[in-house]
C-alpha atoms as a PDB file:
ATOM      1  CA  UNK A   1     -16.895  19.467  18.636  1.00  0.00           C
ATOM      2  CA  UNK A   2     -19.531  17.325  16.399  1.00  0.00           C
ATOM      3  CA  UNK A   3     -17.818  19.541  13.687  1.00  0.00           C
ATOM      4  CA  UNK A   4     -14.705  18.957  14.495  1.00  0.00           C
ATOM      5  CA  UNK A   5     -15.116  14.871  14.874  1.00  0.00           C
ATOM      6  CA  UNK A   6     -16.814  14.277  11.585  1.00  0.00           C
ATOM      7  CA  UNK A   7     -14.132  16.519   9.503  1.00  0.00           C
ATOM      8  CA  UNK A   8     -11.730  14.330  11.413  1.00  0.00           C
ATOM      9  CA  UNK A   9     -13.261  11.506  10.253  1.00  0.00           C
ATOM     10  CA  UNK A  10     -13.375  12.348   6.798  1.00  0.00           C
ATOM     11  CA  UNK A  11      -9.898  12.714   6.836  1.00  0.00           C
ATOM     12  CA  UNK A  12      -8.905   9.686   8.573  1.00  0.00           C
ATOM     13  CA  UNK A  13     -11.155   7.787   5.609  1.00  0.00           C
ATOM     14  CA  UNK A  14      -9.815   9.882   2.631  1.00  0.00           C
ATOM     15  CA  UNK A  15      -6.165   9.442   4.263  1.00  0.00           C
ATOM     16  CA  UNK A  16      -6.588   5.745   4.277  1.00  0.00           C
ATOM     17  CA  UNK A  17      -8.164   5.017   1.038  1.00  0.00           C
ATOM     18  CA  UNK A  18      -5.752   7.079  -0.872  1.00  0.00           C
ATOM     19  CA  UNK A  19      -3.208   5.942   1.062  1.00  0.00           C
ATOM     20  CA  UNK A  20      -2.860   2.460   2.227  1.00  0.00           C
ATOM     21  CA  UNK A  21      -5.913   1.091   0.100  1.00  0.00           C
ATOM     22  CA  UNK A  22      -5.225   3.334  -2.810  1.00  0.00           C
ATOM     23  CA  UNK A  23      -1.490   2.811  -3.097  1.00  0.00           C
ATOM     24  CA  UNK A  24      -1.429  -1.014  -1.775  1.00  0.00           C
ATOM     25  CA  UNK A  25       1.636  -0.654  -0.977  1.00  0.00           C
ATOM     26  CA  UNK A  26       1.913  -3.541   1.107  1.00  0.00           C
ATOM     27  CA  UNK A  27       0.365  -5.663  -1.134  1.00  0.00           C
ATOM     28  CA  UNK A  28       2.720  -4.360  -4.414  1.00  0.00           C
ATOM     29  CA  UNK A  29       5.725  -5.152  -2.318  1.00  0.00           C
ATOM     30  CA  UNK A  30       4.885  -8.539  -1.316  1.00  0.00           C
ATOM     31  CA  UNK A  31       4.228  -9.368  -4.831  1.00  0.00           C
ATOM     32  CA  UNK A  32       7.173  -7.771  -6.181  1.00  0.00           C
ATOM     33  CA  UNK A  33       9.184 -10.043  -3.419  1.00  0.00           C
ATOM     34  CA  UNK A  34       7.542 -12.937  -4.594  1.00  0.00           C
ATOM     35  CA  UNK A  35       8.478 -12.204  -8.413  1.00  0.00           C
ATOM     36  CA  UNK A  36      11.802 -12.149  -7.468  1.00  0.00           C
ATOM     37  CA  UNK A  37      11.962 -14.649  -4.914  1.00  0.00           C
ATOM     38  CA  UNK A  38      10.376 -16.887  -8.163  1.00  0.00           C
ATOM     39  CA  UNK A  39      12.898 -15.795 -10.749  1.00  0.00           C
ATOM     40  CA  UNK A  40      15.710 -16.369  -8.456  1.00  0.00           C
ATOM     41  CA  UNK A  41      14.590 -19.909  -7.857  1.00  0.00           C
ATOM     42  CA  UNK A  42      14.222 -20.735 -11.403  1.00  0.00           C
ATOM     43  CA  UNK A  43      17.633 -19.227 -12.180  1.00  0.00           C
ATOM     44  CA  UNK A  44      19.288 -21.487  -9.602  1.00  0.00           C
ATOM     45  CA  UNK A  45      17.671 -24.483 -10.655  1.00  0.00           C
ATOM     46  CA  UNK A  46      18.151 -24.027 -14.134  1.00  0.00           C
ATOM     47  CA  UNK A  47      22.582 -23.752 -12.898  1.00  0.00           C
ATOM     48  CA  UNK A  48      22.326 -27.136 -11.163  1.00  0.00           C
ATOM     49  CA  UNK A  49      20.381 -28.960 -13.951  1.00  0.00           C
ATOM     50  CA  UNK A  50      23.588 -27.493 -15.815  1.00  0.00           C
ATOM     51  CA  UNK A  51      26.023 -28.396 -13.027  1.00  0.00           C
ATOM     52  CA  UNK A  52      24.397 -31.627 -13.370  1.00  0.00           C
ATOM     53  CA  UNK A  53      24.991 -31.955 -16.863  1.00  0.00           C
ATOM     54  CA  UNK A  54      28.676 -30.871 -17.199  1.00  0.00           C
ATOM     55  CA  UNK A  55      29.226 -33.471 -14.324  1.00  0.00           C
ATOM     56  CA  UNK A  56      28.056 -36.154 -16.754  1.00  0.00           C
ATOM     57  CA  UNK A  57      30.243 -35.364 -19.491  1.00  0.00           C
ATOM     58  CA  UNK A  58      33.407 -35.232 -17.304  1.00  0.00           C
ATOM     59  CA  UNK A  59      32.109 -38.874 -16.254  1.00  0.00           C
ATOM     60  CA  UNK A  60      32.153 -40.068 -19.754  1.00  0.00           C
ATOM     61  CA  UNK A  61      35.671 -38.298 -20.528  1.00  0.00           C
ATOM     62  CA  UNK A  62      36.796 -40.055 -17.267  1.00  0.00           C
ATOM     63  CA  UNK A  63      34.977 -43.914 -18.923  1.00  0.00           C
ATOM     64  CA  UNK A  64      36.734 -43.112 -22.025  1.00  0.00           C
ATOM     65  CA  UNK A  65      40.060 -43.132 -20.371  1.00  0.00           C
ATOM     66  CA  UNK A  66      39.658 -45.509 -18.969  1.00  0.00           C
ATOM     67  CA  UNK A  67      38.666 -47.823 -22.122  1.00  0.00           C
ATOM     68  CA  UNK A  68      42.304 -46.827 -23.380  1.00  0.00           C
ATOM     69  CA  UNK A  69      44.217 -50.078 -23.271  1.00  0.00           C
ATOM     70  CA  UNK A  70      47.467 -48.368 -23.690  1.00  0.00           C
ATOM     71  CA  UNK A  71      47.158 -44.909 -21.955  1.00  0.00           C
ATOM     72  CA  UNK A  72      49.915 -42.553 -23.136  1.00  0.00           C
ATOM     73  CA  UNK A  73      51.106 -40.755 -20.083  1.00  0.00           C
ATOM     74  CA  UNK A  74      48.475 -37.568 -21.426  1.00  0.00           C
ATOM     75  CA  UNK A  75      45.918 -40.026 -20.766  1.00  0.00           C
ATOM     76  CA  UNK A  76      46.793 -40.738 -17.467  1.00  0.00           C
ATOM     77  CA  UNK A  77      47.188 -37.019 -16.388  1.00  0.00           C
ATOM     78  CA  UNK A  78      43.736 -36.691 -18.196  1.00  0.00           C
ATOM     79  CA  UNK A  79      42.497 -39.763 -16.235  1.00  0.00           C
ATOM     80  CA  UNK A  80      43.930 -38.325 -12.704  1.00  0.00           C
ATOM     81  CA  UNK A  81      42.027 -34.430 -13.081  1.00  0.00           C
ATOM     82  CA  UNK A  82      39.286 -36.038 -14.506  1.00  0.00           C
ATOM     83  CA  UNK A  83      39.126 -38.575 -11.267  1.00  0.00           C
ATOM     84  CA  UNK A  84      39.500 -35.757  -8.987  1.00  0.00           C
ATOM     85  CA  UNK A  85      37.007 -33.504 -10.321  1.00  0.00           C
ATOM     86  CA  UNK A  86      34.265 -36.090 -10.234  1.00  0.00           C
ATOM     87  CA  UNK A  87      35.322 -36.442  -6.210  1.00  0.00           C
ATOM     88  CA  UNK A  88      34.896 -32.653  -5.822  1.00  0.00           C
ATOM     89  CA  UNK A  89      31.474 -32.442  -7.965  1.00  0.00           C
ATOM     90  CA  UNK A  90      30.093 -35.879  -7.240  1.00  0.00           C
ATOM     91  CA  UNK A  91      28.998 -38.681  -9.836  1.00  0.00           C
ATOM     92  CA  UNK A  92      26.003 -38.577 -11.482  1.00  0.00           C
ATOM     93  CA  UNK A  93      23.094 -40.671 -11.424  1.00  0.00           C
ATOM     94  CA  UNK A  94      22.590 -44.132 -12.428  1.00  0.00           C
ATOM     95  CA  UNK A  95      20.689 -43.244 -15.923  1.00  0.00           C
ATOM     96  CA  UNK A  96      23.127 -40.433 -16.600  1.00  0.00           C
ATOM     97  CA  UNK A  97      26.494 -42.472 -15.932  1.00  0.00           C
ATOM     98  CA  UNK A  98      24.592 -45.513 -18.288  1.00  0.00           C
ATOM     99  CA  UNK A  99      24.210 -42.958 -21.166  1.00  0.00           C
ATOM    100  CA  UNK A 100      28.103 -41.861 -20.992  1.00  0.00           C
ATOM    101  CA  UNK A 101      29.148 -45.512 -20.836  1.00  0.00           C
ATOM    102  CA  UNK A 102      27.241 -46.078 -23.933  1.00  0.00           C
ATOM    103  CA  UNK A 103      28.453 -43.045 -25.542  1.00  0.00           C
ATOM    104  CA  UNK A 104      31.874 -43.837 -24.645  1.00  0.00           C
ATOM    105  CA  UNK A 105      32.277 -47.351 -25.952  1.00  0.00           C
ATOM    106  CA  UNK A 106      29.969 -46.403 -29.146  1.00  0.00           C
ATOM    107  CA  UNK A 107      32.784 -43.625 -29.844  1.00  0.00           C
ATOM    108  CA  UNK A 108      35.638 -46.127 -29.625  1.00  0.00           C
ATOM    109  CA  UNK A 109      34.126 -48.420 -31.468  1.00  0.00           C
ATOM    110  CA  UNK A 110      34.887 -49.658 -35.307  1.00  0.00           C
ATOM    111  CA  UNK A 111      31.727 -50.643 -35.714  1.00  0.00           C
ATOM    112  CA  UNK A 112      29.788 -48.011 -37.668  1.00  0.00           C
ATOM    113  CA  UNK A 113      26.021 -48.527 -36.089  1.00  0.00           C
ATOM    114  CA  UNK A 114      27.803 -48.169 -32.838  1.00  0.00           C
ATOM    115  CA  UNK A 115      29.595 -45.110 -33.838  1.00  0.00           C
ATOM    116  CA  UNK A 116      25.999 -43.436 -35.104  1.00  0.00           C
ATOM    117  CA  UNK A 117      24.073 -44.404 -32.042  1.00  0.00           C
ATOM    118  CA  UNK A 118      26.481 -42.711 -29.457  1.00  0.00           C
ATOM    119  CA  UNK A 119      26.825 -39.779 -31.707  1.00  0.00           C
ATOM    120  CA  UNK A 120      23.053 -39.691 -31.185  1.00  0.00           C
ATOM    121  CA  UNK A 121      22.987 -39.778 -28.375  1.00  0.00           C
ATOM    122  CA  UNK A 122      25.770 -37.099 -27.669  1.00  0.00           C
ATOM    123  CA  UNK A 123      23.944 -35.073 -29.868  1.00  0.00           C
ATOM    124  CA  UNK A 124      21.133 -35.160 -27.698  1.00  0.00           C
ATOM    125  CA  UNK A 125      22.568 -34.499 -24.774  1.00  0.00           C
ATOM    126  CA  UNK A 126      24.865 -31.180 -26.643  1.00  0.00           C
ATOM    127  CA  UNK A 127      20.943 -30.337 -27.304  1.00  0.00           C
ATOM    128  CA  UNK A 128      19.768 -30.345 -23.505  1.00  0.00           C
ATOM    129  CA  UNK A 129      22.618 -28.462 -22.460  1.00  0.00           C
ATOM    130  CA  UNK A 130      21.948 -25.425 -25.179  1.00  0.00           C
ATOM    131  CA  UNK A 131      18.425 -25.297 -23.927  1.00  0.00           C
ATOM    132  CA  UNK A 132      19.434 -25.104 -20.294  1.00  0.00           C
ATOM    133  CA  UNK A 133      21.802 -22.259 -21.577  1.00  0.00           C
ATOM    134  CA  UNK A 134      19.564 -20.255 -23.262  1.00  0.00           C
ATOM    135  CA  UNK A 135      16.995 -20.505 -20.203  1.00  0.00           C
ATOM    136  CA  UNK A 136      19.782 -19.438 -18.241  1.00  0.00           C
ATOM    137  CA  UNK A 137      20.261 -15.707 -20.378  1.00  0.00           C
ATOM    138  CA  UNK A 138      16.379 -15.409 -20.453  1.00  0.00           C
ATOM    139  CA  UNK A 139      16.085 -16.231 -16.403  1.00  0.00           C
ATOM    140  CA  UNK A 140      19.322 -14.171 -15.542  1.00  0.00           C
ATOM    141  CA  UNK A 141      17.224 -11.386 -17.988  1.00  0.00           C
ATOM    142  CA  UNK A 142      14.208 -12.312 -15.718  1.00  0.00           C
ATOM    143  CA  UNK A 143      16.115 -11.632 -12.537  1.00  0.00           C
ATOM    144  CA  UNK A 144      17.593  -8.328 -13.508  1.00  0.00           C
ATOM    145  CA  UNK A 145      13.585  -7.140 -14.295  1.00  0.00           C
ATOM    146  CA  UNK A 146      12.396  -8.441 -11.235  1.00  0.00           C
ATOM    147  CA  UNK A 147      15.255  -6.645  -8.963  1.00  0.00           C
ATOM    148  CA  UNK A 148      14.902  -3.667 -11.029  1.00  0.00           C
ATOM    149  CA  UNK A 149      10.982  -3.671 -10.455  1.00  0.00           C
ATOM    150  CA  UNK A 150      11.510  -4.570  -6.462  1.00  0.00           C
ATOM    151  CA  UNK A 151      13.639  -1.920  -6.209  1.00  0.00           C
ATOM    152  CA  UNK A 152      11.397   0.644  -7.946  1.00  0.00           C
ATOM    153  CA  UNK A 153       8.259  -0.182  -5.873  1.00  0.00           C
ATOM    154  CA  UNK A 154      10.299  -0.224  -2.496  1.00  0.00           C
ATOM    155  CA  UNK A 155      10.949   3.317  -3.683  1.00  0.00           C
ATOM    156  CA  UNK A 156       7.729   4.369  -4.393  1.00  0.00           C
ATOM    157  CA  UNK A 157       6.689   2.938  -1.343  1.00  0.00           C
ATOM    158  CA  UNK A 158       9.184   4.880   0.507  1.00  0.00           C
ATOM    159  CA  UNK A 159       7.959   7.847  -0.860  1.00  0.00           C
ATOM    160  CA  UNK A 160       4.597   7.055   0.291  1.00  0.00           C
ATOM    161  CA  UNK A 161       5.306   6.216   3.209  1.00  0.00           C
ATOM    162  CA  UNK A 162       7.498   9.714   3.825  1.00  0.00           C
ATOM    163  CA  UNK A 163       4.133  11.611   2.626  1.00  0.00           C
ATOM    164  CA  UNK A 164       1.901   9.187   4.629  1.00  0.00           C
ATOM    165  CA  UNK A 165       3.995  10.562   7.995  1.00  0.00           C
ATOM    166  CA  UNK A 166       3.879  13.828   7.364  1.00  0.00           C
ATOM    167  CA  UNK A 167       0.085  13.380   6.671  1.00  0.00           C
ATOM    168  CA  UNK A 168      -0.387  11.673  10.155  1.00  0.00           C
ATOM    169  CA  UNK A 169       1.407  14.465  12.052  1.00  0.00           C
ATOM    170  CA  UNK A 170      -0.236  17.198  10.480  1.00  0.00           C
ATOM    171  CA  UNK A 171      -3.475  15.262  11.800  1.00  0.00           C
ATOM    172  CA  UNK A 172      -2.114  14.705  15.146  1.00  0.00           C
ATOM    173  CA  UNK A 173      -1.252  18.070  15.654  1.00  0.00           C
ATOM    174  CA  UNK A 174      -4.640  19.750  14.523  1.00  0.00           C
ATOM    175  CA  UNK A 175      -5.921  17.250  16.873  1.00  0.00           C
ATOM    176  CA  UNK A 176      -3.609  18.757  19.623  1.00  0.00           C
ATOM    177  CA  UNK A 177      -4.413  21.793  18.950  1.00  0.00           C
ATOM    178  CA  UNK A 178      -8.306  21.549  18.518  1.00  0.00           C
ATOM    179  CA  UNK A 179      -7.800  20.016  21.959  1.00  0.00           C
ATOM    180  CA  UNK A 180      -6.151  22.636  23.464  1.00  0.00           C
ATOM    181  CA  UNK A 181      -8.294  25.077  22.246  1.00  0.00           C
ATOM    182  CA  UNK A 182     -11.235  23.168  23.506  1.00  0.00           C
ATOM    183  CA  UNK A 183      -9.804  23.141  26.796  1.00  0.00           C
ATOM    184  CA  UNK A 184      -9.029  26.839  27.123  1.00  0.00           C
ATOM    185  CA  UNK A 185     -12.747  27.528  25.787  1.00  0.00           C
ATOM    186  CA  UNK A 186     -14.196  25.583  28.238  1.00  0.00           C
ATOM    187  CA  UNK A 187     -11.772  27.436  30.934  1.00  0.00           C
ATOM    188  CA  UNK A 188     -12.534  30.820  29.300  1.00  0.00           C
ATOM    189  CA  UNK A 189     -16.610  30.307  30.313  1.00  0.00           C
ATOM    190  CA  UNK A 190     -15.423  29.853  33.983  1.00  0.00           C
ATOM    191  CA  UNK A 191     -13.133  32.888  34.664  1.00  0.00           C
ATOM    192  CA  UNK A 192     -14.300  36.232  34.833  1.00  0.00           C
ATOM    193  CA  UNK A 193     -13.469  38.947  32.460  1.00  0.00           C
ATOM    194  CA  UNK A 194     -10.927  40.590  31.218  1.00  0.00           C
ATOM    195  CA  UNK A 195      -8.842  36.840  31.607  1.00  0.00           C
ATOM    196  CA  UNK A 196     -11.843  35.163  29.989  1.00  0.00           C
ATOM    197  CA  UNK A 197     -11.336  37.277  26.800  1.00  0.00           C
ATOM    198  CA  UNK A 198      -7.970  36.902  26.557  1.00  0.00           C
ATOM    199  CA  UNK A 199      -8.018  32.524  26.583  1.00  0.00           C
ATOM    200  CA  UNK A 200     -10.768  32.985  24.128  1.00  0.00           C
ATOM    201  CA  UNK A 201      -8.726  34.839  21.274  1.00  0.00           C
ATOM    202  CA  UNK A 202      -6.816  30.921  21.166  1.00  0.00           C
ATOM    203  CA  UNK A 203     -10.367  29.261  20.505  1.00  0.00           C
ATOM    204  CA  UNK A 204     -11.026  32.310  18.099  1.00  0.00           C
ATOM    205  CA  UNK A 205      -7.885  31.008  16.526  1.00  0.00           C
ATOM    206  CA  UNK A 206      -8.841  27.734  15.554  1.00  0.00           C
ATOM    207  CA  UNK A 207     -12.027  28.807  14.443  1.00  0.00           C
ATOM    208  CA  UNK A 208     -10.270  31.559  11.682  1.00  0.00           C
ATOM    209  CA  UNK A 209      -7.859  28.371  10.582  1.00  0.00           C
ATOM    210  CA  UNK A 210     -11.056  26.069  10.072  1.00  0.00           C
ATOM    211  CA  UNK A 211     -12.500  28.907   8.289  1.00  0.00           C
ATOM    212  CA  UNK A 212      -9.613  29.203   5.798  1.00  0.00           C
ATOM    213  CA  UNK A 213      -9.816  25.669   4.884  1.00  0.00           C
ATOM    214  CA  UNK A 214     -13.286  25.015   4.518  1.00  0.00           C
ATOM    215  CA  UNK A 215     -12.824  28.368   2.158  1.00  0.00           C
ATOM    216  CA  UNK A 216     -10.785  26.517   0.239  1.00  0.00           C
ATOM    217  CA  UNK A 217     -12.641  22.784   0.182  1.00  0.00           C
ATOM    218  CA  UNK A 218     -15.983  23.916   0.909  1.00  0.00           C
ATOM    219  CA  UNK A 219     -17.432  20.551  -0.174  1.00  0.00           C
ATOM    220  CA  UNK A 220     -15.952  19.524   3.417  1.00  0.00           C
ATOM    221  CA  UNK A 221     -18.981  21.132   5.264  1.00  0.00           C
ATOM    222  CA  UNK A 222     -21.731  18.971   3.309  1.00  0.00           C
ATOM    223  CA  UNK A 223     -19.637  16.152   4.186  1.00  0.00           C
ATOM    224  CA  UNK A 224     -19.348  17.061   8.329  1.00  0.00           C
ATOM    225  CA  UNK A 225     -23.279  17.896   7.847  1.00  0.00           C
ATOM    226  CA  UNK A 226     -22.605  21.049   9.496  1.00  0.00           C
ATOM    227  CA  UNK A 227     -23.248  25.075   8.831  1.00  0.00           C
ATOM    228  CA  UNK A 228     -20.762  27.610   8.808  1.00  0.00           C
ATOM    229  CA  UNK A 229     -21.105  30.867  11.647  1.00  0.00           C
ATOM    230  CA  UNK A 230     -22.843  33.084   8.855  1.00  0.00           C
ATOM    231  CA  UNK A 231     -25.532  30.822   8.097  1.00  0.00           C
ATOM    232  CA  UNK A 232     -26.302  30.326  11.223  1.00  0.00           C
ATOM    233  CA  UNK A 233     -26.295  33.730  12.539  1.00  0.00           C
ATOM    234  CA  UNK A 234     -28.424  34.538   9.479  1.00  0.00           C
ATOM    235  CA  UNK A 235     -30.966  32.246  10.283  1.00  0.00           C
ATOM    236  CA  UNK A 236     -30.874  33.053  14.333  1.00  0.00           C
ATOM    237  CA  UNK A 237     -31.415  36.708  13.004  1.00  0.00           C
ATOM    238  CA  UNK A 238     -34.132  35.356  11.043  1.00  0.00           C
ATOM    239  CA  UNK A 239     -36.330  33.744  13.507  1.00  0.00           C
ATOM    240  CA  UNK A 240     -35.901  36.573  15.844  1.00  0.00           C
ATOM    241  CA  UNK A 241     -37.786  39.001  12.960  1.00  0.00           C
ATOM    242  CA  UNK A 242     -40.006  36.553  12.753  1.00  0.00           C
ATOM    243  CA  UNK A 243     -40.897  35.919  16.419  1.00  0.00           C
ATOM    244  CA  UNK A 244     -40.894  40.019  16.973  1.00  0.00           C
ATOM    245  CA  UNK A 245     -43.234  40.457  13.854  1.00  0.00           C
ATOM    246  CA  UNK A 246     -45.681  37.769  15.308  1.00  0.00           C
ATOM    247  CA  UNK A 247     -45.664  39.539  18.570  1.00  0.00           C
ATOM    248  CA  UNK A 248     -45.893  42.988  16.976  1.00  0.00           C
ATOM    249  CA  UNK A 249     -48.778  41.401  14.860  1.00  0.00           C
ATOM    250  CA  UNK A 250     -50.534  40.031  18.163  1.00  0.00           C
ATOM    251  CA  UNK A 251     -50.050  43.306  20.081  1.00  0.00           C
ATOM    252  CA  UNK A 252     -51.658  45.589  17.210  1.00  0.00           C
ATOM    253  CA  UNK A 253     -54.568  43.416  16.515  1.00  0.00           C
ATOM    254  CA  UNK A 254     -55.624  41.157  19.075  1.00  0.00           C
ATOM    255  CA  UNK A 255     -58.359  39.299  17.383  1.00  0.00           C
ATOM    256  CA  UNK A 256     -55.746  37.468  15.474  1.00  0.00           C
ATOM    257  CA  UNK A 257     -54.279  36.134  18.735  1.00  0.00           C
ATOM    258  CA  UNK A 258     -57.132  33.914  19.169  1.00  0.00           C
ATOM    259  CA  UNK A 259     -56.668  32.207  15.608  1.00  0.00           C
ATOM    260  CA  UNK A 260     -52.582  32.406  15.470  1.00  0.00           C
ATOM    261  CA  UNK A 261     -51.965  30.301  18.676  1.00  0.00           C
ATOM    262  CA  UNK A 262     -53.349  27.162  17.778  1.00  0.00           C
ATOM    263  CA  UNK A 263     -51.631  27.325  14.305  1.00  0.00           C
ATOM    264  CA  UNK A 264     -48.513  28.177  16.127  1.00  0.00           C
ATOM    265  CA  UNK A 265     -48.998  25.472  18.793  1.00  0.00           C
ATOM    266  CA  UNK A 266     -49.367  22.594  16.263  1.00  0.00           C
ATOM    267  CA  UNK A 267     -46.662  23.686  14.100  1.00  0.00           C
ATOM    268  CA  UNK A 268     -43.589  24.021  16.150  1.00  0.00           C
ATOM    269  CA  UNK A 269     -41.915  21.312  18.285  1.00  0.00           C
ATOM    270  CA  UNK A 270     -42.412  20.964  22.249  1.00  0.00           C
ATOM    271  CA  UNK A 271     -38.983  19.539  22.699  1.00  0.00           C
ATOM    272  CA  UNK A 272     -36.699  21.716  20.111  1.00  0.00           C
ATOM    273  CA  UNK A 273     -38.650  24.962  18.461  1.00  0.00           C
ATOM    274  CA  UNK A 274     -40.926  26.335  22.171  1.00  0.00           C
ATOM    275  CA  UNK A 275     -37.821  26.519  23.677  1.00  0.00           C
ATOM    276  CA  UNK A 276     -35.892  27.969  21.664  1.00  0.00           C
ATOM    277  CA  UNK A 277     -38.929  30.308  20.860  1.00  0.00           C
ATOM    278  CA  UNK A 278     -39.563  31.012  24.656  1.00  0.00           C
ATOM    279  CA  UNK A 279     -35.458  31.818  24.703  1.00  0.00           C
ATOM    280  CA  UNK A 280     -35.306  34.261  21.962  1.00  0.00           C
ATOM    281  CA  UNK A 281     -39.021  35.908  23.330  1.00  0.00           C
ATOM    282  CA  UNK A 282     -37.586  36.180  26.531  1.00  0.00           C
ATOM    283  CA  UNK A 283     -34.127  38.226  24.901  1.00  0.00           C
ATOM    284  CA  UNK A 284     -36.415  40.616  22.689  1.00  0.00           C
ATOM    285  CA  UNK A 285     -38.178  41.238  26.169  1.00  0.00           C
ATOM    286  CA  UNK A 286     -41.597  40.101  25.535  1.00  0.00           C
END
């Protein structure tokens, strides 16, 4: 099972950094939201500082009719849309209605200076509004980007998240079934044969699937920090030639017995290697 929990592990990490940390998908959406969010604001600013504006001209058209000392009954239609329209839009601000007032008597004006300054002046305000209209194509060019962009990252994320599901159930269900088969092992060891060997062909199983995959990612047992069934039947083979040698050795020629269990004594662990000595000296019978 120490096999079996650090492969898990690695996968857990590996799924998480390539997924969640790798991807950032949370973090790409949030700032994709934002850019939007942003863009949007800008754009809807940018239409009231026009809406502002246009209401400021229809308050000068509505002073200049009003400056007519003889309005023709045009004029007072003029005078009664343009009256209502400032009611539905509101008037604008102090500075703004000034401006108009001083555009409006400098256009009726004969005197020439007059004349110039309002055109000026109306000039300058023709100038404000073009600027606010190109900003308006560039942000409404801004917004399209930004949706287009939101949109494309909410699908990638969706994609992500599809494979990051599939990934997580796949995991779930090894772990389900390593489980299981953990279970009927330990199950197996308490009946008595034949129904012993037939719950241990599921553990048997498990052990042929993990055997395919570390086949084909073999880096994954360096990783675990564990050692596949050959190698460690080849080196449980390999100690028990050597511990039959050494006892064939001591048998033969006695003398060397004197010399050889000292050397063997200091050399080999109490806790780990004697027992495991004594176990495999006790199943070759000596």
């Amino acid at each position: 099972m120490k096999y079996f929990c650090n492969l898990s592990t690695l996968f857990v990490i590996t799924l998480l950094l390539t997924g969640c940390l790798g991807g950032r998908p949370i973090w790409r959406q949030n700032k994709s939201e934002k850019a939007l969010e942003n863009a949007k604001y800008q754009l809807e600013n940018n239409r009231q500082k026009l809406s502002d504006k246009s209401i400021g001209f229809t308050y000068g058209a509505d002073w200049s009719l009003a400056l007519d000392p003889e309005p023709s009954r045009y004029s007072i239609a003029a005078k009664d849309l343009t009256e209502r329209s400032l009611l539905a839009s509101g008037y604008p601000d102090i500075k703004t209605a000034f401006d108009f007032q001083r555009i409006a008597h400098g256009l009726v004006s004969s005197n020439y200076f007059s004349q110039k300054e309002a055109k000026v002046l109306l000039d300058r305000k023709d100038e404000e509004v073009v600027k606010l209209q190109a900003k308006a194509q560039y942000l409404e060019t801004k917004v399209g980007e930004a949706e287009d962009k939101a949109k494309k990252v909410a699908e990638d994320n969706s994609v992500l998240a599809s494979k990051y599901v599939k990934w997580v159930r796949l995991f779930w269900g090894l772990v389900w079934i390593a489980g299981i088969g953990f279970i009927l092992s330990m199950v197996a060891k308490l009946l008595p044969p034949p129904y012993n060997y037939a719950l241990g062909i599921f553990p048997m199983l498990i052990g042929g699937i993990f055997k395919i995959f570390h086949g084909l990612f073999p880096e994954t047992k360096r990783f675990a920090a564990v050692v596949s069934k050959e190698t460690n039947d080849i080196a449980e083979k390999t100690l028990s030639d050597i511990i039959k040698s050494v006892q064939i050795a001591r048998k033969q020629y006695p003398d060397i017995q004197t010399n050889l269990d000292p050397i063997l004594l200091s050399n080999t662990d109490k806790e780990i290697s004697r027992p495991k000595i004594t176990k495999v000296k006790e199943i070759l019978g000596y």
